[in-house]
C-alpha atoms as a PDB file:
ATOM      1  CA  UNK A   1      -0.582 -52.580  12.080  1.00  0.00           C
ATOM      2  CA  UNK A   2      -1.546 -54.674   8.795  1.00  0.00           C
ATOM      3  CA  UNK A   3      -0.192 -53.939   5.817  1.00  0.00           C
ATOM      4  CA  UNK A   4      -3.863 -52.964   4.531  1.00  0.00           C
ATOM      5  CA  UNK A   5      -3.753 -50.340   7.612  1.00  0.00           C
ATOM      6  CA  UNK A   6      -0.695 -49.097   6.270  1.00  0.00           C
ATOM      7  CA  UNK A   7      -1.425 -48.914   2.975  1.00  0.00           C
ATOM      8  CA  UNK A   8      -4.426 -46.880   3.725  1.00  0.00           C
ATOM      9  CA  UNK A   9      -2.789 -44.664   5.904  1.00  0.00           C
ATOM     10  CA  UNK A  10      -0.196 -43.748   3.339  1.00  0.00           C
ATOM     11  CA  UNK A  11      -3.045 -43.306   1.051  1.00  0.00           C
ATOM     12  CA  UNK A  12      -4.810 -40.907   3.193  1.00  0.00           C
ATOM     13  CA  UNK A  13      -1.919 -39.093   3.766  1.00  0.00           C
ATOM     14  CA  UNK A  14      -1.272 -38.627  -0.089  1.00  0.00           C
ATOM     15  CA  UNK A  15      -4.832 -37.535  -0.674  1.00  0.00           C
ATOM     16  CA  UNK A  16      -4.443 -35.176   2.196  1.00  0.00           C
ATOM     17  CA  UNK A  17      -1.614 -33.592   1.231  1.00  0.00           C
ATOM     18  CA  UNK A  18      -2.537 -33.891  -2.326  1.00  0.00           C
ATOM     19  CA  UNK A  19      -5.892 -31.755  -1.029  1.00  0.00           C
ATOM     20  CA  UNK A  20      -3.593 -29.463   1.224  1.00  0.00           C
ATOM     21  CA  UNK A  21      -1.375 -28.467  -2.123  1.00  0.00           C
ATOM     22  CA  UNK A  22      -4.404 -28.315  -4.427  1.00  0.00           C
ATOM     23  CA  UNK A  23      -5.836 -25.829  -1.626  1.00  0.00           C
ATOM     24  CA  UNK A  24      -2.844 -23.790  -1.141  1.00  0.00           C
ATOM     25  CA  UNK A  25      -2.300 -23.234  -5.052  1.00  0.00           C
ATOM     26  CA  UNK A  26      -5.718 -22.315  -5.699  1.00  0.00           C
ATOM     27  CA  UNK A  27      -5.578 -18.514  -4.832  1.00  0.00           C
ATOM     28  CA  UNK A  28      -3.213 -16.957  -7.592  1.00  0.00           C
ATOM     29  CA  UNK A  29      -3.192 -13.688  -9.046  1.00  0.00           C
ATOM     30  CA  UNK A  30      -0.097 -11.621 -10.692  1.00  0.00           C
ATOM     31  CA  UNK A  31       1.147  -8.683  -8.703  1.00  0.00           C
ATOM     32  CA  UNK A  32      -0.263  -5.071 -10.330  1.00  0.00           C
ATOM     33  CA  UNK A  33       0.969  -1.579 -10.107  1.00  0.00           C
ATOM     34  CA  UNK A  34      -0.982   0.738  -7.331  1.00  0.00           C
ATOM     35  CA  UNK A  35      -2.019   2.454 -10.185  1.00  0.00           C
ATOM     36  CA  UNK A  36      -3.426  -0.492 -12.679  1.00  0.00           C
ATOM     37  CA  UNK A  37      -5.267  -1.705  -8.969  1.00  0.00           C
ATOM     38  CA  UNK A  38      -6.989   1.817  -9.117  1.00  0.00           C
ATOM     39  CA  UNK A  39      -8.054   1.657 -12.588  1.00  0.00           C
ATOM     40  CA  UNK A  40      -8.844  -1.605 -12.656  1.00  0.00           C
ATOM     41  CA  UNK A  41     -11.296  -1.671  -8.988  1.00  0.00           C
ATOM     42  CA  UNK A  42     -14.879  -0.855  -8.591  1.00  0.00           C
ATOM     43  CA  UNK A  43     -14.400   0.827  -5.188  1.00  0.00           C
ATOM     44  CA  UNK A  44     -11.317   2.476  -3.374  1.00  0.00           C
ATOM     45  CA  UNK A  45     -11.343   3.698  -0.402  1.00  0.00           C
ATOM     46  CA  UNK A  46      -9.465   5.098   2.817  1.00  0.00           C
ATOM     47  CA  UNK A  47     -11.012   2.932   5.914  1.00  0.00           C
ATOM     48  CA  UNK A  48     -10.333   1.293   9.516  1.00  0.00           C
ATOM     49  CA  UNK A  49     -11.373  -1.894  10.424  1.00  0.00           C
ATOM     50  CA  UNK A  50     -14.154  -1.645  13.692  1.00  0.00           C
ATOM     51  CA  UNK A  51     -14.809  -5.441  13.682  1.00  0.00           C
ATOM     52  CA  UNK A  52     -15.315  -8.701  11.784  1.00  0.00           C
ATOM     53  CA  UNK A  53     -17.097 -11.499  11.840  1.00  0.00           C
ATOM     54  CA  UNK A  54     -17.694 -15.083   9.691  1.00  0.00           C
ATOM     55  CA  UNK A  55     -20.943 -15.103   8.265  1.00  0.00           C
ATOM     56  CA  UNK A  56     -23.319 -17.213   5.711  1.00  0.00           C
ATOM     57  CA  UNK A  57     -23.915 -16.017   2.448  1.00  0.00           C
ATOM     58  CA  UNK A  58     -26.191 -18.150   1.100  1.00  0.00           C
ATOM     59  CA  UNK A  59     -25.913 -22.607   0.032  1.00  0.00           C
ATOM     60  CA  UNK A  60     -23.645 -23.321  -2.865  1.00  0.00           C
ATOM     61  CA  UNK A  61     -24.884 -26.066  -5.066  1.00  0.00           C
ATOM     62  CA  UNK A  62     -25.092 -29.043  -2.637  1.00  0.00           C
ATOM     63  CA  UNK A  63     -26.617 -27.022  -0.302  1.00  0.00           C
ATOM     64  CA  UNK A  64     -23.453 -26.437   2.067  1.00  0.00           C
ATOM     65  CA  UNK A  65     -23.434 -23.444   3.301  1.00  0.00           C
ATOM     66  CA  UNK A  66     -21.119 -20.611   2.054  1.00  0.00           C
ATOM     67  CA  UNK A  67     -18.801 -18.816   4.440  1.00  0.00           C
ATOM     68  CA  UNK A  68     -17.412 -15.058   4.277  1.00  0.00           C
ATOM     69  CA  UNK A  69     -15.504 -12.861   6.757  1.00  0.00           C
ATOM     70  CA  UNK A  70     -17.388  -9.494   7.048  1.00  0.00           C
ATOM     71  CA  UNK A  71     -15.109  -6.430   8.316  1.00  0.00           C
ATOM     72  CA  UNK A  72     -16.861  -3.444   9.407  1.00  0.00           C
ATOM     73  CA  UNK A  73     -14.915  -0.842   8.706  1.00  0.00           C
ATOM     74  CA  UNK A  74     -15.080   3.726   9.340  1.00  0.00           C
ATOM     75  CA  UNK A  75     -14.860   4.806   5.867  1.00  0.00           C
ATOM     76  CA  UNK A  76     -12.497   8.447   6.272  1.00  0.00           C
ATOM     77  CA  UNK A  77     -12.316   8.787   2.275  1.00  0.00           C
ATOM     78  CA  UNK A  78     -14.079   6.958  -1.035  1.00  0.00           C
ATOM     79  CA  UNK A  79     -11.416   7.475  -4.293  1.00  0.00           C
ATOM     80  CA  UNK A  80     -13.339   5.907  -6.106  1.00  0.00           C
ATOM     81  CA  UNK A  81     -16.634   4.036  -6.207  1.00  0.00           C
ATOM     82  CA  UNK A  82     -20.171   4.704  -6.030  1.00  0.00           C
ATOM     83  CA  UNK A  83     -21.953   7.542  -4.081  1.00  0.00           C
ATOM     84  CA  UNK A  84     -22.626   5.671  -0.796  1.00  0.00           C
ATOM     85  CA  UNK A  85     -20.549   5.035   2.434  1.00  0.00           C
ATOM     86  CA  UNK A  86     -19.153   1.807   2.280  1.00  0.00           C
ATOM     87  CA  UNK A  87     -19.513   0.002   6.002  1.00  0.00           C
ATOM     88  CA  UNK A  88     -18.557  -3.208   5.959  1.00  0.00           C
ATOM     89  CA  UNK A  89     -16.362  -5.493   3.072  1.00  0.00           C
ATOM     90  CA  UNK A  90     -16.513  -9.279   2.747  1.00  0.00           C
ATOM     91  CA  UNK A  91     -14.021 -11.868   2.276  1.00  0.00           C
ATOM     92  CA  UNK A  92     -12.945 -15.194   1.488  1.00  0.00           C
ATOM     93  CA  UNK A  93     -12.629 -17.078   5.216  1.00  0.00           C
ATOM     94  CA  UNK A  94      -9.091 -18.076   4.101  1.00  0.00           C
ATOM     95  CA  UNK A  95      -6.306 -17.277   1.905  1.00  0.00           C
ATOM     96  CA  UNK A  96      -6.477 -20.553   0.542  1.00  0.00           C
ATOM     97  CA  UNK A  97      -9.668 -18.945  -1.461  1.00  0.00           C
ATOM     98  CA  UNK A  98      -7.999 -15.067  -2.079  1.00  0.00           C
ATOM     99  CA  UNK A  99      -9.319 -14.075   1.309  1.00  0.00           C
ATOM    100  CA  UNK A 100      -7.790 -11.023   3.344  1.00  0.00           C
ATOM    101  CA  UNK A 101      -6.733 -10.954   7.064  1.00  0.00           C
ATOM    102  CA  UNK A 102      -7.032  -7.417   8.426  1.00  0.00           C
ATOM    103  CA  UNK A 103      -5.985  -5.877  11.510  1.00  0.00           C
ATOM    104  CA  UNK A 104      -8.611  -4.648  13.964  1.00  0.00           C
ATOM    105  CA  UNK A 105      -5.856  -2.700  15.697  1.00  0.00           C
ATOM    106  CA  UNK A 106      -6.877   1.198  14.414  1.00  0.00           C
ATOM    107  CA  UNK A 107      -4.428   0.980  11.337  1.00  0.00           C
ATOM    108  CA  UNK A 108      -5.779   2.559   8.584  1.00  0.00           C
ATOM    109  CA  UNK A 109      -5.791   0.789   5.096  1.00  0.00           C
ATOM    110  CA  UNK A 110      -6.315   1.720   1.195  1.00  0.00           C
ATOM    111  CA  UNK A 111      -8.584  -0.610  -0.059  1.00  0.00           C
ATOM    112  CA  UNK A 112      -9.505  -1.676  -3.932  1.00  0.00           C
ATOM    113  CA  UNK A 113     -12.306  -4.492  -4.467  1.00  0.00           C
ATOM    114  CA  UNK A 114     -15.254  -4.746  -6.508  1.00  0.00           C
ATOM    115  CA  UNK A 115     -18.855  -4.226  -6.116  1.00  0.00           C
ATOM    116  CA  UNK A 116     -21.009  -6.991  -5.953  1.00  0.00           C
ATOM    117  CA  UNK A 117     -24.506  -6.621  -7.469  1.00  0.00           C
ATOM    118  CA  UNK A 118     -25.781  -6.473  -4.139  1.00  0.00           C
ATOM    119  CA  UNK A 119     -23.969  -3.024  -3.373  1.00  0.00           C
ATOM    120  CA  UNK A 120     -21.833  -4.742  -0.974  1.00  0.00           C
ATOM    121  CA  UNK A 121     -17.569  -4.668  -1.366  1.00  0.00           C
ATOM    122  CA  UNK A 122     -15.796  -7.425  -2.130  1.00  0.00           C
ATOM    123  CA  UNK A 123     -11.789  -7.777  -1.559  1.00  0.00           C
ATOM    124  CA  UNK A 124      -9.647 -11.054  -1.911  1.00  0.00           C
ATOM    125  CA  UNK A 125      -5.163 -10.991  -2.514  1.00  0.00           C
ATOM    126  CA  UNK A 126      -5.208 -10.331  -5.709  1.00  0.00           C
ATOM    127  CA  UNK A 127      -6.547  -6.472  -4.518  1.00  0.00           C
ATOM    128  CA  UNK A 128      -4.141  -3.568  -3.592  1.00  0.00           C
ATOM    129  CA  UNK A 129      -4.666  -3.647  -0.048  1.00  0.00           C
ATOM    130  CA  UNK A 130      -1.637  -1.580   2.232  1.00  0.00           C
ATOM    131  CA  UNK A 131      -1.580   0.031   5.615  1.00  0.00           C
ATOM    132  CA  UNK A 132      -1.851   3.851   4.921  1.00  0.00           C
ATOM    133  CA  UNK A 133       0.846   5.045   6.884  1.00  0.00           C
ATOM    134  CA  UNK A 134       2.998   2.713   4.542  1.00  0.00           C
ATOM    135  CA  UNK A 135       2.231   4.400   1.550  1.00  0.00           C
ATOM    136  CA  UNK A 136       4.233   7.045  -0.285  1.00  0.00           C
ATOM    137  CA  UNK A 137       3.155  10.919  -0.794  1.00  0.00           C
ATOM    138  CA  UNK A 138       3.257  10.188  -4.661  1.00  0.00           C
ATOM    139  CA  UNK A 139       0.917   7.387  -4.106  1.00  0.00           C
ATOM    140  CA  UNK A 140      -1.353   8.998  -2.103  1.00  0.00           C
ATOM    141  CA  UNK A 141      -1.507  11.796  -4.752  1.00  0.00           C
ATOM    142  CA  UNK A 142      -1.980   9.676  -6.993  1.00  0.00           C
ATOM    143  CA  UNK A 143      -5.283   8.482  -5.652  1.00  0.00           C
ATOM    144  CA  UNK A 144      -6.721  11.929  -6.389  1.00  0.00           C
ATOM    145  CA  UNK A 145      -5.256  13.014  -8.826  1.00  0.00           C
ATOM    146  CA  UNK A 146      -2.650  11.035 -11.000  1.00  0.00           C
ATOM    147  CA  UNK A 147      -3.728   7.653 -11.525  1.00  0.00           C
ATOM    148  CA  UNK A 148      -6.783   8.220 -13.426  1.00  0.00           C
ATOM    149  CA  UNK A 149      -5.487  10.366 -16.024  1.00  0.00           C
ATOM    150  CA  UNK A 150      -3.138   6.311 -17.331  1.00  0.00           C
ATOM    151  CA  UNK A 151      -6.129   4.098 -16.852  1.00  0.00           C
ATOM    152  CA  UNK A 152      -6.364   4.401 -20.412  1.00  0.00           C
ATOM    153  CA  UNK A 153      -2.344   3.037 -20.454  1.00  0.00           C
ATOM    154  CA  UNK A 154      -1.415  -0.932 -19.734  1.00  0.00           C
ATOM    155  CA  UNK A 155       1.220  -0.890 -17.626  1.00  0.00           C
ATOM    156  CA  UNK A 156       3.438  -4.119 -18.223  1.00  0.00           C
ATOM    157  CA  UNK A 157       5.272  -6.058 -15.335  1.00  0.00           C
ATOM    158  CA  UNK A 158       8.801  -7.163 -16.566  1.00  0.00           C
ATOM    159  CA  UNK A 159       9.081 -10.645 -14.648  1.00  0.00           C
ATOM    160  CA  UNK A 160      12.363 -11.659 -16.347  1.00  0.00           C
ATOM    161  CA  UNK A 161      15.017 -10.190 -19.066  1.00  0.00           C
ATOM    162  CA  UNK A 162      14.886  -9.097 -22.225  1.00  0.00           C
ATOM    163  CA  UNK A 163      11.412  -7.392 -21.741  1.00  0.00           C
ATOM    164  CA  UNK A 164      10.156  -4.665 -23.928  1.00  0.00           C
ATOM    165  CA  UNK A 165       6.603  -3.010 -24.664  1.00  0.00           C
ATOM    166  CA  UNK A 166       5.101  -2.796 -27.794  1.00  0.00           C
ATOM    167  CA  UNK A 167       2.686  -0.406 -28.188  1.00  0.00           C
ATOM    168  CA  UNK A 168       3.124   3.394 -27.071  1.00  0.00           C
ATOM    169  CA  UNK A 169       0.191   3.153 -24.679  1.00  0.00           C
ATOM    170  CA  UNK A 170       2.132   0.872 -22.511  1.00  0.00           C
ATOM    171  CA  UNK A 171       4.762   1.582 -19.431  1.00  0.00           C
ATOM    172  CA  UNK A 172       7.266  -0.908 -18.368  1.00  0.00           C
ATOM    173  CA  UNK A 173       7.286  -1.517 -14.884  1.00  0.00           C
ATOM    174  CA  UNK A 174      11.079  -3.070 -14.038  1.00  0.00           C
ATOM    175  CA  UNK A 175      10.734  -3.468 -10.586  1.00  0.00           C
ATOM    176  CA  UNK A 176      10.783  -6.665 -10.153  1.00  0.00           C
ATOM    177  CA  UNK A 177      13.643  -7.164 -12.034  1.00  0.00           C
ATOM    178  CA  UNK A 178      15.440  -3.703 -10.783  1.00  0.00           C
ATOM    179  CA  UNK A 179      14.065  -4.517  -6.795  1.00  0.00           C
ATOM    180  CA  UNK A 180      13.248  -7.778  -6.168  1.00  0.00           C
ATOM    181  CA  UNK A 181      10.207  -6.466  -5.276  1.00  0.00           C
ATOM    182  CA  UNK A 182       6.480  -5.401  -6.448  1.00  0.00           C
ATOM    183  CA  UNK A 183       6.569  -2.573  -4.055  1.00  0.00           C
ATOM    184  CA  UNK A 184       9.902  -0.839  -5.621  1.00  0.00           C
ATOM    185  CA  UNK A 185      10.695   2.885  -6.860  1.00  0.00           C
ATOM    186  CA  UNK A 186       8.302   2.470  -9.865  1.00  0.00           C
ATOM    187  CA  UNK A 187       4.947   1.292  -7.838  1.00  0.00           C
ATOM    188  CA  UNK A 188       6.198   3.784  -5.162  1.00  0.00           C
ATOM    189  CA  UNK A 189       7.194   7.263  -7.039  1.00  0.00           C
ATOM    190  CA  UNK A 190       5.568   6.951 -10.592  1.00  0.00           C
ATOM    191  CA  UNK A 191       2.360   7.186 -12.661  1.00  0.00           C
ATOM    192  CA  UNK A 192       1.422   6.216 -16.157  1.00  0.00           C
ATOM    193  CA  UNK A 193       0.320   8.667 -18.003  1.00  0.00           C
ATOM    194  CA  UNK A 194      -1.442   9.172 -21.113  1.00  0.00           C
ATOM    195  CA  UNK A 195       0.241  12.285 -23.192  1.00  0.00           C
ATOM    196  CA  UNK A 196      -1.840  14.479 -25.698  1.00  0.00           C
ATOM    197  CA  UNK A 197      -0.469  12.260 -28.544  1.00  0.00           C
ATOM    198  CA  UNK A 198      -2.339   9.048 -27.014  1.00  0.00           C
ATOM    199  CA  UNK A 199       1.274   7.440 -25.867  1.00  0.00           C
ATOM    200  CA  UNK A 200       1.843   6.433 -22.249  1.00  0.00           C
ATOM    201  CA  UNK A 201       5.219   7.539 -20.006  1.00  0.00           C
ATOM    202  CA  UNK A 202       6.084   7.196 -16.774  1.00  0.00           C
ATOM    203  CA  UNK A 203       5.591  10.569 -14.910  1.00  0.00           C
ATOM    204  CA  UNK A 204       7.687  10.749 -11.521  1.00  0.00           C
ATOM    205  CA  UNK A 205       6.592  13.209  -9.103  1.00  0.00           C
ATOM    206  CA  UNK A 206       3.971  14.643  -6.610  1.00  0.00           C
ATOM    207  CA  UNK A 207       3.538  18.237  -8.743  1.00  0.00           C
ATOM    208  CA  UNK A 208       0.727  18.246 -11.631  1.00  0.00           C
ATOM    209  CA  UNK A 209       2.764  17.477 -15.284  1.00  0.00           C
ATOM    210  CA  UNK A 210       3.776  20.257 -17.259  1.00  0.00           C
ATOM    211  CA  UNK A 211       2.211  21.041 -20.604  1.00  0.00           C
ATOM    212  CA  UNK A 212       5.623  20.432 -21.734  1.00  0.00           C
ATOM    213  CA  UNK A 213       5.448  16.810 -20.357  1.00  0.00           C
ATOM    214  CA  UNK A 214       2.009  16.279 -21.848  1.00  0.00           C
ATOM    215  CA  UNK A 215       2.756  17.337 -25.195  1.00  0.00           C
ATOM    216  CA  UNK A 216       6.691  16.733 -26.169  1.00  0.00           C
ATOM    217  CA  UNK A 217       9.050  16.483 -22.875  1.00  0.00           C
ATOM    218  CA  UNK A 218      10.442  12.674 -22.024  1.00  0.00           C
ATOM    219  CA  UNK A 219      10.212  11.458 -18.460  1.00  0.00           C
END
């Protein structure tokens, strides 16, 4: 081979890798409590996937065309969202783009997107997306009952120490730091809740909060 045939090969091979990393980076999204997904998604919902399928959504502005994943899915329950049976929800067609691979195997999943103006669902990684059965009982309560009485709170992620809040309508979520994990004891067993005073505090437990709680009692 000529150097000219090398030199473009090692070229193409920077530019493709250089393409491969730019791709790979471009979906990025920091991790959110199960509760600040609630609050902060258009529709959530108890479902099973029945099916999916790549489809065209219309040309972007070369005229290529524009490719989605559409799952169908059984809706059992709607949380939250308008008052309509969701039956399919669309997707990036890789996770290079935010898009979501789900199992067509019966497991059952709780599901926060948005709605497009179209009524359709959208969902990409930066969603709360888990397998039901995975879920805790405080969680699932939660859902129904607990999470949208904090969507007036900010719950704030400590990444790294010190890490502090600074207003009372905020809860410190530690368990990153505490877990290694997103999916610790806080996003597992607790709720932000807003008090009768306006302040925010981490309520633990499936029961409803005490008046107590509400008004004066700490966590």
């Amino acid at each position: 081979m000529t150097n000219l045939g090398i030199s473009f090969s090692a070229t193409l091979l920077v530019i493709l890798l250089w393409r491969a990393e730019d791709f790979a980076e471009a979906c990025s999204c920091s991790p959110a409590h199960p509760q600040q997904a609630y609050c902060n998604a258009d529709v959530v919902i108890r479902a099973r996937v029945t099916g999916v399928k790549e489809v065209n959504s219309g040309n972007d502005v070369y005229g290529n065309p524009i490719k989605r994943m559409r799952y169908d899915i059984k809706q059992i329950k709607m949380f939250k969202g308008p008052n309509q049976d969701i039956d399919a929800i669309f997707t990036a067609p890789s996770s290079a783009l935010c898009g979501v691979r789900l199992a067509t195997n019966n497991t059952e999943y709780l599901i926060t997107g948005k709605l497009e103006s179209d009524g359709s669902m959208h969902v990409t990684l930066c969603d709360f997306i888990e397998s039901w059965d995975s879920m805790s009982l405080t969680q699932k309560k939660g859902l129904t009952e607990r999470y949208e009485m904090g969507c007036e709170c900010k719950i704030i992620r400590c990444s790294s120490i010190p890490c502090s809040i600074n207003n009372p309508n905020e809860c410190l979520w530690t368990d990153w730091i505490l877990d290694s994990s997103v999916k610790g004891h806080q996003a597992q067993h607790y709720t932000c809740i807003k008090r009768n005073d306006n302040s925010c505090s981490w309520y633990r437990g499936i029961a409803p909060p005490s008046k107590e709680f509400l008004d004066i009692e700490d966590p």
